[in-house]
Protein backbone atom coordinates (compact mmCIF):
# COMPACT_ATOMS: atom_id res chain seq x y z
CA UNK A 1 -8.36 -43.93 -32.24
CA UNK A 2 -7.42 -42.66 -28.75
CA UNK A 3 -8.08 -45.03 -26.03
CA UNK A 4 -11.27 -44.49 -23.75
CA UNK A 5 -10.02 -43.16 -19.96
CA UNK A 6 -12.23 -44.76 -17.31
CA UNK A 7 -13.97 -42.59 -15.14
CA UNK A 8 -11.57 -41.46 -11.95
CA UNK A 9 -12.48 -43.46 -9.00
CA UNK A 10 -14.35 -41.41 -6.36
CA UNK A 11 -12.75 -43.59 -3.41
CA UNK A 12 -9.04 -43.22 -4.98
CA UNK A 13 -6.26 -41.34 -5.43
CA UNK A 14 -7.25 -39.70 -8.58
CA UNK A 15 -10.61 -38.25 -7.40
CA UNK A 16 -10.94 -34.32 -8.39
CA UNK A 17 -12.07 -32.23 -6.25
CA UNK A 18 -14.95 -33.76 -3.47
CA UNK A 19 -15.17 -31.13 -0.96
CA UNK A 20 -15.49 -27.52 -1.17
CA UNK A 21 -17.17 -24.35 0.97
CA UNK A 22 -16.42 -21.18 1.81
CA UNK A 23 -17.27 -17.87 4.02
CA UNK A 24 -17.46 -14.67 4.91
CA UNK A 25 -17.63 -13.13 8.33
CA UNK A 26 -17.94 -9.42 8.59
CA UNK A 27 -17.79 -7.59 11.96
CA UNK A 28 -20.17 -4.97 11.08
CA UNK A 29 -23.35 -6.23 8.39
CA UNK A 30 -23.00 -4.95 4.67
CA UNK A 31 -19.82 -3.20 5.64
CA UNK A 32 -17.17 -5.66 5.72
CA UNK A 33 -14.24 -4.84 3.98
CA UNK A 34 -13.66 -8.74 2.66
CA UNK A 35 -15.58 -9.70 -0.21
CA UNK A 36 -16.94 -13.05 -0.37
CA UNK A 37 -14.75 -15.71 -1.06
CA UNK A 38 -14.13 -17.46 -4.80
CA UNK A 39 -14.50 -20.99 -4.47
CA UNK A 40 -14.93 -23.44 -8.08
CA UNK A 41 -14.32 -26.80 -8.54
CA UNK A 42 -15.14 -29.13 -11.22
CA UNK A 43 -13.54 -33.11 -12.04
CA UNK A 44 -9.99 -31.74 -13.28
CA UNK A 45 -9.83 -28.09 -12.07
CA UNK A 46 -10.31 -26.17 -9.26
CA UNK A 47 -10.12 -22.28 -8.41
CA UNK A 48 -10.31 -20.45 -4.67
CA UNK A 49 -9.45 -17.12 -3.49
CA UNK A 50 -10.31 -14.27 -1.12
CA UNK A 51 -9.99 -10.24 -1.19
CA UNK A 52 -8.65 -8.10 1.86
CA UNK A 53 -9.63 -4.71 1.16
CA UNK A 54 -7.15 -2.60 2.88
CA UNK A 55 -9.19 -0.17 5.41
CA UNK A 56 -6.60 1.87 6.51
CA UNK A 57 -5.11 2.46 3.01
CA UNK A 58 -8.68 2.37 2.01
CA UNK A 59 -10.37 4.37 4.29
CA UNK A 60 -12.15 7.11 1.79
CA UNK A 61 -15.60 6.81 1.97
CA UNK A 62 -17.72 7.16 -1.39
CA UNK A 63 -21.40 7.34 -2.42
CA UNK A 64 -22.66 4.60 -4.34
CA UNK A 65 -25.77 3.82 -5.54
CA UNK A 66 -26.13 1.17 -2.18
CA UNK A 67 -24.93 3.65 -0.20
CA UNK A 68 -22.06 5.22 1.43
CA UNK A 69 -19.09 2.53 0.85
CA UNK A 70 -15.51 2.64 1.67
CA UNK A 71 -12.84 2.08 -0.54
CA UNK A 72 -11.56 -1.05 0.90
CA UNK A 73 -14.90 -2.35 0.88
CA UNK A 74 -15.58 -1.93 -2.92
CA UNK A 75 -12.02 -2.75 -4.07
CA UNK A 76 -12.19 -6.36 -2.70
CA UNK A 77 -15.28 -6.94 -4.42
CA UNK A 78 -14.31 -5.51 -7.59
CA UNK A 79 -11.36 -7.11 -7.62
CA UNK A 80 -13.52 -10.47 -7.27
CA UNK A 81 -15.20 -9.66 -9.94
CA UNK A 82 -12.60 -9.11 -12.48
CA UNK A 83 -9.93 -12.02 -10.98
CA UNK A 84 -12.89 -14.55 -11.26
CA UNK A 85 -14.18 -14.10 -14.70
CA UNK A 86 -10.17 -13.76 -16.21
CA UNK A 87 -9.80 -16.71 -14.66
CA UNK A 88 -12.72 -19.07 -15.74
CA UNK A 89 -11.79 -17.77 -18.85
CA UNK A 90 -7.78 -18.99 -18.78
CA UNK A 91 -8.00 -22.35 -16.64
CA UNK A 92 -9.39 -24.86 -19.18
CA UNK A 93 -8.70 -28.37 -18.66
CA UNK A 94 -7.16 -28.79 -21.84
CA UNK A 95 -4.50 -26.30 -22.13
CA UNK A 96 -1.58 -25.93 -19.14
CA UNK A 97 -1.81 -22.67 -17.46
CA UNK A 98 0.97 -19.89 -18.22
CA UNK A 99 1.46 -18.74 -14.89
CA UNK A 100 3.68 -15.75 -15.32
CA UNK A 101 1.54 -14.55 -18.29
CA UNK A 102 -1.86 -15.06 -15.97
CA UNK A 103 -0.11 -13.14 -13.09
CA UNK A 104 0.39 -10.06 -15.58
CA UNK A 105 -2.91 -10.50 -17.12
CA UNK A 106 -4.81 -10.25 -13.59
CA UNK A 107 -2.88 -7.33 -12.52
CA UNK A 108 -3.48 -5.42 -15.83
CA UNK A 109 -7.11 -6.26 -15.87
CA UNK A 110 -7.64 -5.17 -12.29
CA UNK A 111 -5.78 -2.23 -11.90
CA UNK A 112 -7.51 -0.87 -15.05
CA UNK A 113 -10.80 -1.87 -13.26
CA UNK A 114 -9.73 -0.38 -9.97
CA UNK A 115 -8.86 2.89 -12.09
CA UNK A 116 -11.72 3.18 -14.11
CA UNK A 117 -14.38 2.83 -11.05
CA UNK A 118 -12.42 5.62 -9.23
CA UNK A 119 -12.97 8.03 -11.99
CA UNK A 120 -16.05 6.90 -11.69
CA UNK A 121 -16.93 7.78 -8.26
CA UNK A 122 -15.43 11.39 -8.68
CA UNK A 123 -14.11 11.09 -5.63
CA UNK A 124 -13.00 14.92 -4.14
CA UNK A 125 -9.11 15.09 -3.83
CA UNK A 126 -7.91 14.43 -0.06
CA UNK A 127 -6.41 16.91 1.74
CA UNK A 128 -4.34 14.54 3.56
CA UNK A 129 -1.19 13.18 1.76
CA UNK A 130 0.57 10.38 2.53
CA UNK A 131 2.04 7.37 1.20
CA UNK A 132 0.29 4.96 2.81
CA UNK A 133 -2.96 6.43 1.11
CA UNK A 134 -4.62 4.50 -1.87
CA UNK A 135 -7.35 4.37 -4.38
CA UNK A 136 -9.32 1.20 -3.88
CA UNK A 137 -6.66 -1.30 -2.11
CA UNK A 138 -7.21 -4.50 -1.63
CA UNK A 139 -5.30 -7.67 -1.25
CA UNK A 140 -5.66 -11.10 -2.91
CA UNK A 141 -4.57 -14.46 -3.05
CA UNK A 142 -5.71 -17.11 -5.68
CA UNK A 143 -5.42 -20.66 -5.63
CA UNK A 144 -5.64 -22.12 -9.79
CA UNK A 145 -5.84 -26.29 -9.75
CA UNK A 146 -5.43 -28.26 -12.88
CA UNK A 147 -4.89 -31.91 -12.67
CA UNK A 148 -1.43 -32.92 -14.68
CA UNK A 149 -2.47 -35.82 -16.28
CA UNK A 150 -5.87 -36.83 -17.28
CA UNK A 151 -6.49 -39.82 -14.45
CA UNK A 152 -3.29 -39.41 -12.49
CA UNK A 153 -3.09 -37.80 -8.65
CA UNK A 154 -1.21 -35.55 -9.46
CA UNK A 155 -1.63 -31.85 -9.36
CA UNK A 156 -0.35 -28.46 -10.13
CA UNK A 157 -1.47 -25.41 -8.42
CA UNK A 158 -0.68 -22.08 -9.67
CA UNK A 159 -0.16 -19.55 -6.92
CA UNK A 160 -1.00 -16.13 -7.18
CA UNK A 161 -1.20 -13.23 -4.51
CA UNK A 162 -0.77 -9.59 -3.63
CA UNK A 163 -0.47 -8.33 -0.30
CA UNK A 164 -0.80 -10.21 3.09
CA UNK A 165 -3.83 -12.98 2.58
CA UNK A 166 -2.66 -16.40 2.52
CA UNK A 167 -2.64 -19.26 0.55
CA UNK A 168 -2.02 -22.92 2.15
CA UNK A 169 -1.84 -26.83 0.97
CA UNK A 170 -2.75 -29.23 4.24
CA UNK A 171 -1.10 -32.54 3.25
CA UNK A 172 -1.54 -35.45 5.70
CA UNK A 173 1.54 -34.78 7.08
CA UNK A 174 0.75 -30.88 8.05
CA UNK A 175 -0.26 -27.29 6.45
CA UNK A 176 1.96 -25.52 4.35
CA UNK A 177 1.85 -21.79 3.15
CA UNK A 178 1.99 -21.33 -0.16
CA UNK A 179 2.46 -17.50 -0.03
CA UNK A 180 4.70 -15.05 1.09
CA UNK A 181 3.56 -11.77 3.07
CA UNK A 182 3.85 -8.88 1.13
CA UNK A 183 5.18 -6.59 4.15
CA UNK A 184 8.02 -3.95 4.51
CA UNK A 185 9.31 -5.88 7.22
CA UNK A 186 10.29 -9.82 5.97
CA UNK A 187 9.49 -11.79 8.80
CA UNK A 188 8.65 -15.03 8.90
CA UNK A 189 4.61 -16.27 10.10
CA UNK A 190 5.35 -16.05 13.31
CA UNK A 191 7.57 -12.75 13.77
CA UNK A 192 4.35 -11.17 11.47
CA UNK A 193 2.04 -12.73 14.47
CA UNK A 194 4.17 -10.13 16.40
CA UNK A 195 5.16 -7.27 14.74
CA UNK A 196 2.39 -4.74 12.72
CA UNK A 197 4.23 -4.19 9.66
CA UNK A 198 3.44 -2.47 6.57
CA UNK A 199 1.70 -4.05 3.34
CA UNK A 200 4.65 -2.83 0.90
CA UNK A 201 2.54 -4.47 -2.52
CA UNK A 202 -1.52 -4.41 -2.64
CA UNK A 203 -3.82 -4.07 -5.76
CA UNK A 204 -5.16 -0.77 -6.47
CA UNK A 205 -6.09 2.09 -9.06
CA UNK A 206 -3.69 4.63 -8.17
CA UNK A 207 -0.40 2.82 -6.76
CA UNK A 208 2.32 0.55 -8.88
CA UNK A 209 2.00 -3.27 -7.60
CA UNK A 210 2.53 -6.70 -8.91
CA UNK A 211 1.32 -9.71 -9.12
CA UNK A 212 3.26 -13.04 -7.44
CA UNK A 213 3.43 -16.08 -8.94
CA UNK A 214 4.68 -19.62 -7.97
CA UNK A 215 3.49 -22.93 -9.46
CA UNK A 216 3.51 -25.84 -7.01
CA UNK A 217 3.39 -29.69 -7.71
CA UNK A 218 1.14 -31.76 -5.49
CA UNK A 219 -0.28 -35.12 -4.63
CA UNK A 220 -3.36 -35.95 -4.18
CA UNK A 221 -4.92 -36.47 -1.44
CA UNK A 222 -4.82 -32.81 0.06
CA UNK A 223 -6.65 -29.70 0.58
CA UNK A 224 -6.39 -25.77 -0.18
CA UNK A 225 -7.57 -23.47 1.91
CA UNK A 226 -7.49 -19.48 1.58
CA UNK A 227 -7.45 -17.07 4.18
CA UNK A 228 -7.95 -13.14 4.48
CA UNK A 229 -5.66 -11.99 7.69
CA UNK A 230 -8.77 -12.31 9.99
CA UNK A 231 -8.76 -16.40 10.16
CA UNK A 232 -4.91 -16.20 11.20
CA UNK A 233 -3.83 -13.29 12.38
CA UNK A 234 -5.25 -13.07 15.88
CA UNK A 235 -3.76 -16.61 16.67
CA UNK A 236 -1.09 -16.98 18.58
CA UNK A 237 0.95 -19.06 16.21
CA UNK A 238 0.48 -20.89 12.94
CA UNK A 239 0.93 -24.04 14.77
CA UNK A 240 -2.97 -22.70 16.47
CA UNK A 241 -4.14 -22.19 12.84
CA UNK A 242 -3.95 -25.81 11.59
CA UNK A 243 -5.13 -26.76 14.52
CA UNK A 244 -8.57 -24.56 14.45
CA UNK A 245 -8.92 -25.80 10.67
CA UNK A 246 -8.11 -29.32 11.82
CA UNK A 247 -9.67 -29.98 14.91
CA UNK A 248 -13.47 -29.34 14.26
CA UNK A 249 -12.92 -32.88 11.85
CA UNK A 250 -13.42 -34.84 15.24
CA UNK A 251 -16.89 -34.38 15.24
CA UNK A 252 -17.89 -32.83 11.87
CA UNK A 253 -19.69 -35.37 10.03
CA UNK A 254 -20.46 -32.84 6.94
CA UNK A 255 -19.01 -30.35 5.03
CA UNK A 256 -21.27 -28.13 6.14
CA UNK A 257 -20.69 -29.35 9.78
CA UNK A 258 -16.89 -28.66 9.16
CA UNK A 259 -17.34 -24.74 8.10
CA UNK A 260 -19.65 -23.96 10.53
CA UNK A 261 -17.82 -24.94 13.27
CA UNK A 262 -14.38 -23.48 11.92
CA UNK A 263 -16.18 -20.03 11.75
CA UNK A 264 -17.52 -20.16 15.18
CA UNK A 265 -13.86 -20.62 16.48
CA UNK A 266 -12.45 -17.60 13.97
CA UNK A 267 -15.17 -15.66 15.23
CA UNK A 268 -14.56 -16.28 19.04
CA UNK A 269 -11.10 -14.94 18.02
CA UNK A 270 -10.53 -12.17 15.63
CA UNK A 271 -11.00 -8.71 15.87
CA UNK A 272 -11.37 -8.66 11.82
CA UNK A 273 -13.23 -9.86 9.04
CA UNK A 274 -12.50 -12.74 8.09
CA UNK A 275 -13.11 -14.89 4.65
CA UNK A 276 -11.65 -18.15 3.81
CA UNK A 277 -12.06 -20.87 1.15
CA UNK A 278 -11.49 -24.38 0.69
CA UNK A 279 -11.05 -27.69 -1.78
CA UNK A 280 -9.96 -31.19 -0.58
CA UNK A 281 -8.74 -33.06 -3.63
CA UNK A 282 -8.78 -36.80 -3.43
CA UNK A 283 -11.03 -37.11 0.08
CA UNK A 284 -14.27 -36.89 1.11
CA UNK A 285 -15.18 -36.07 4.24
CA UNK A 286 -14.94 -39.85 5.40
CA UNK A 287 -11.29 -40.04 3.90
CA UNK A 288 -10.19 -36.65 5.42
CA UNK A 289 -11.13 -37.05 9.14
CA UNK A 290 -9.39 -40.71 8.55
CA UNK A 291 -6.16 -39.38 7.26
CA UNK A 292 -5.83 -36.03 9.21
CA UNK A 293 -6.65 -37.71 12.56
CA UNK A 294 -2.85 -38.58 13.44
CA UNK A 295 -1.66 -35.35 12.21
CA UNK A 296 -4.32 -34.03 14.56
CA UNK A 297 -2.64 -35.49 17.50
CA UNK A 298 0.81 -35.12 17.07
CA UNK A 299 0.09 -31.81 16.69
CA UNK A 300 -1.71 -30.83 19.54
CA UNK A 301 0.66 -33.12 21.72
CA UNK A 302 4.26 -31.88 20.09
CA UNK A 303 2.93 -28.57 19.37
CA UNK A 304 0.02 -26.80 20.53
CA UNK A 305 -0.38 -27.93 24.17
CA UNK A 306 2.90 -27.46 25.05
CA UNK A 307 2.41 -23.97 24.20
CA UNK A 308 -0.65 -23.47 26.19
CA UNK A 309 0.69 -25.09 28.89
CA UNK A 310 3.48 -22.63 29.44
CA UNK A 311 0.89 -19.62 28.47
CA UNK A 312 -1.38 -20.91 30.96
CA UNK A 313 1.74 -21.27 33.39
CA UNK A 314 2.68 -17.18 32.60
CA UNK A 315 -0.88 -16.27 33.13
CA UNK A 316 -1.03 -18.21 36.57
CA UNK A 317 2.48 -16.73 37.11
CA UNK A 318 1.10 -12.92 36.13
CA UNK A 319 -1.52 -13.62 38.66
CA UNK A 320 -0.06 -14.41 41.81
CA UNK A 321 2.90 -11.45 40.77
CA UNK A 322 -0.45 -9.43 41.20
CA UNK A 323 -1.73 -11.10 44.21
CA UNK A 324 1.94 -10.46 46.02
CA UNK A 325 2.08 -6.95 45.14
CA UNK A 326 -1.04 -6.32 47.12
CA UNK A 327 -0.23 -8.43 49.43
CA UNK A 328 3.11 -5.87 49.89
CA UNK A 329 1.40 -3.21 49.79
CA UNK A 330 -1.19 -3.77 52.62
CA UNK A 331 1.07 -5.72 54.81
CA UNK A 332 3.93 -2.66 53.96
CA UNK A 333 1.10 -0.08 55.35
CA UNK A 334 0.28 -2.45 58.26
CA UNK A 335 3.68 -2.39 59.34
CA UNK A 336 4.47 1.73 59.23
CA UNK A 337 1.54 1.88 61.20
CA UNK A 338 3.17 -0.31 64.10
CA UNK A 339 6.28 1.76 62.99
CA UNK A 340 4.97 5.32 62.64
CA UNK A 341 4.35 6.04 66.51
CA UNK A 342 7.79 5.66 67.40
CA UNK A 343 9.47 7.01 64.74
CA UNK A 344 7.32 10.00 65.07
CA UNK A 345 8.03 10.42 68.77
CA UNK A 346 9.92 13.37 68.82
CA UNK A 347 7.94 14.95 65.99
CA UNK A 348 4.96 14.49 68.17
CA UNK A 349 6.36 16.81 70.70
CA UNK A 350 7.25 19.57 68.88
CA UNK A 351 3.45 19.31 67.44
CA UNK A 352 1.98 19.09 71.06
CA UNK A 353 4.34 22.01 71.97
CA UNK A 354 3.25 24.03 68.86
CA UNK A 355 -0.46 23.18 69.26
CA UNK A 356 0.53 24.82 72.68
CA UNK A 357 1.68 28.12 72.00
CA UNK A 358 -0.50 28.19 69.23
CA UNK A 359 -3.30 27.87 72.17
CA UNK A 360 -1.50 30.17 74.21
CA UNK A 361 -1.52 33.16 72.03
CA UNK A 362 -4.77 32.49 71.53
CA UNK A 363 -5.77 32.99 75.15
CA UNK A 364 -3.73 36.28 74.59
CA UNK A 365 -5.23 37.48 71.97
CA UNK A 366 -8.69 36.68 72.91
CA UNK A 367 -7.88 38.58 76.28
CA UNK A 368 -7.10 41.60 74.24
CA UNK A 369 -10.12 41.84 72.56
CA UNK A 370 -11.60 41.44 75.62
CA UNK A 371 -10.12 44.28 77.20
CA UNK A 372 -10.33 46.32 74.38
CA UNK A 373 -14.32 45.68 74.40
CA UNK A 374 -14.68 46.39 77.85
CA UNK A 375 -12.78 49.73 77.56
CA UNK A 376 -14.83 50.65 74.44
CA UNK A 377 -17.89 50.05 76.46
CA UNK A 378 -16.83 52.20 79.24
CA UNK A 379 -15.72 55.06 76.85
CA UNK A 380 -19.63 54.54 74.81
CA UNK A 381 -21.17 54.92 78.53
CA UNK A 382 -19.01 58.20 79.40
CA UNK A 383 -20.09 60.06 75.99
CA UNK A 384 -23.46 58.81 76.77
CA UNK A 385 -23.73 60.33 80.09
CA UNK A 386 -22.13 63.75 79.04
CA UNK A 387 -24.72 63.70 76.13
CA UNK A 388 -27.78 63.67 78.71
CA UNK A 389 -26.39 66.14 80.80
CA UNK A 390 -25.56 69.05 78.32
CA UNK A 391 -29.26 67.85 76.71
CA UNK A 392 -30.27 68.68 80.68
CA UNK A 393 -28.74 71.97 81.03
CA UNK A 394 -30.15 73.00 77.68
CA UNK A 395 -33.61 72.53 78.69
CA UNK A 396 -33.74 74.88 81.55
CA UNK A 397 -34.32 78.73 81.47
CA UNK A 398 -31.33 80.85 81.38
CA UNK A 399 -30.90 83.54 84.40
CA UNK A 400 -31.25 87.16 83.66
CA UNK A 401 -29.03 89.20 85.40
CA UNK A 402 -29.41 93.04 85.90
């Protein structure tokens, strides 16, 4: 007979999952191109993920039976809808996850998908070829949980993306990603902050890609958290992102409290949609503001402040650079204008003596006309007189002479 496990302890260190929510926020209603978020949990397992369709791989526009859709906007959710139900169907509490063969079966099943919905959608060929063109793109990251022994705290968490979304484990001691960027340019998180490089591997129906896997061991307590490009990419540095997932804690009270308030500050920041999911293993929300409090601090006092300090400093900098140049410029224009007379001196003369003559041949020319007016006039009243006087003669009777 196998011995009887007691229940895992709510309050200690081999809870399950306790705390779990998710969102989507599109910029324009119905349209977004992420689709909502997976988020799972149950005592020994947990699953999370989000879906990036690509817009401008994606861009093609189809009619669907809702409407006109992009492609972006209905890979992500297909996607979803295939990873999610492979998925529930391979993590089972009983049986430890093959990674590798998981990674190849999601990519198989959703590329068929993907393929099979474009036929579908008999889609007219584009005129416009390029490489950077796709059928149905998307990206996605998935975070799989299984607990590695029945009652113990410890965890493994199979790690599987494609493409640019991220996956992340926040430990008391700080966040750490989990994935690597899929981009033509390897940079690290912050260099991507900066540079606008390629996606070189996404999902999709018409394109080769593959699936990445890495299988991580953790300790409970922590938290995962997914996130399409729209929660971090608009920050200025990762050090900002844990601290706009951390910081609401100081006054959320809820779980509910906690979301809302991190999607009001990744709305007042992105230019994107943005999803994002998340599980805290081994905390509620009691336990998590209590042991992410110090991290809180040290990282806004070693980290984040410093940083705005000095951007605040650049921006006050930027300003009065501004402020001087106008300054040189008016004072510049107030000093030629003391300048000017003097320097112009002599060209002032030769204007006053130009303005002269100009005058002068004007008198001449006007005197001219004059002249040549009166003399016309002179000349119209001589014809005029010789006119009456030959009309004269002809009106009186002619002499006969014998």
């Amino acid at each position: 007979m196998s011995e009887a496990q007691p229940p895992p302890n709510p309050n200690g260190p081999s809870a399950g999952p306790t705390v779990s929510f998710g969102f989507n926020l599109g910029k324009i209603a119905d349209h977004g191109e992420d689709s909502d978020p997976i988020v799972r949990d149950g005592p020994d397992l947990a699953l999370l993920a989000v879906f990036d369709g690509m817009g401008g791989a994606g861009g093609t526009v189809y009619e669907t039976e809702d409407g006109p859709r992009s492609g972006a906007y209905l890979a992500s959710r297909i996607a979803r809808d295939v990873v999610e139900q492979r998925m529930l169907e391979l993590l089972v509490p009983d049986w430890n996850l093959n990674g590798e063969a998981a990674a190849e079966d999601l990519r198989r099943s959703v590329q068929e998908t993907l393929a099979r919905r474009l036929a579908e959608l008999k889609a007219p060929p584009s005129r416009l070829r390029s490489k950077l063109l796709r059928g149905l793109p998307t990206t996605m990251t998935v975070l799989a949980l299984q607990r590695a022994s029945r009652t113990g705290s410890t965890w493994l968490c199979h790690v599987f993306w494609a493409g640019d979304s991220r996956g992340y484990v926040f430990e008391p001691d700080g966040a750490h990603q989990l994935t690597v960027d899929d981009l033509r340019d390897a940079n690290d998180a912050m260099a991507n902050l900066r540079s606008d490089s390629v996606v070189s591997n996404a999902m999709s129906a018409d394109t080769e890609f593959h699936v990445n896997y890495r299988r991580v061991q953790l300790q409970a307590p922590f938290f995962l958290l997914c996130a399409t490009d729209g929660c971090f990419g608009y920050l200025p540095t990762p050090m900002h992102f844990e601290r706009l997932v951390l910081s609401p804690l100081t006054e959320a009270r809820t779980v509910d409290a906690w979301s809302r308030a991190i999607q009001r500050e990744v709305a007042g920041v992105t230019g994107d949609d943005a999803a994002m999911s998340v599980v805290s293993v081994g905390a509620g929300m009691k336990e998590i503001h209590r042991l992410y409090a110090p991290r809180l601090a040290e990282l806004e006092d070693q980290f984040t402040a410093p940083i705005d300090d000095l951007v605040r400093s650049v921006q006050r900098a930027e300003d009065e650079l501004i402020a001087q140049r106008q300054r040189q410029l008016e004072e510049t224009e107030q000093l030629w204008a003391r300048y000017q007379p003097g320097y112009e001196r002599y060209l002032r003369t030769v204007e006053a003596v130009q303005d002269e003559d100009e005058s002068d041949d004007s008198d001449l020319v006007s005197a001219d006309v004059e002249e040549r007016d009166q003399a016309g006039a002179a000349g119209d009243l001589a014809t005029d007189r010789s006119a009456e006087a030959d009309a004269a003669a002809a009106a009186e009777p002619s002499e006969v002479r014998s």
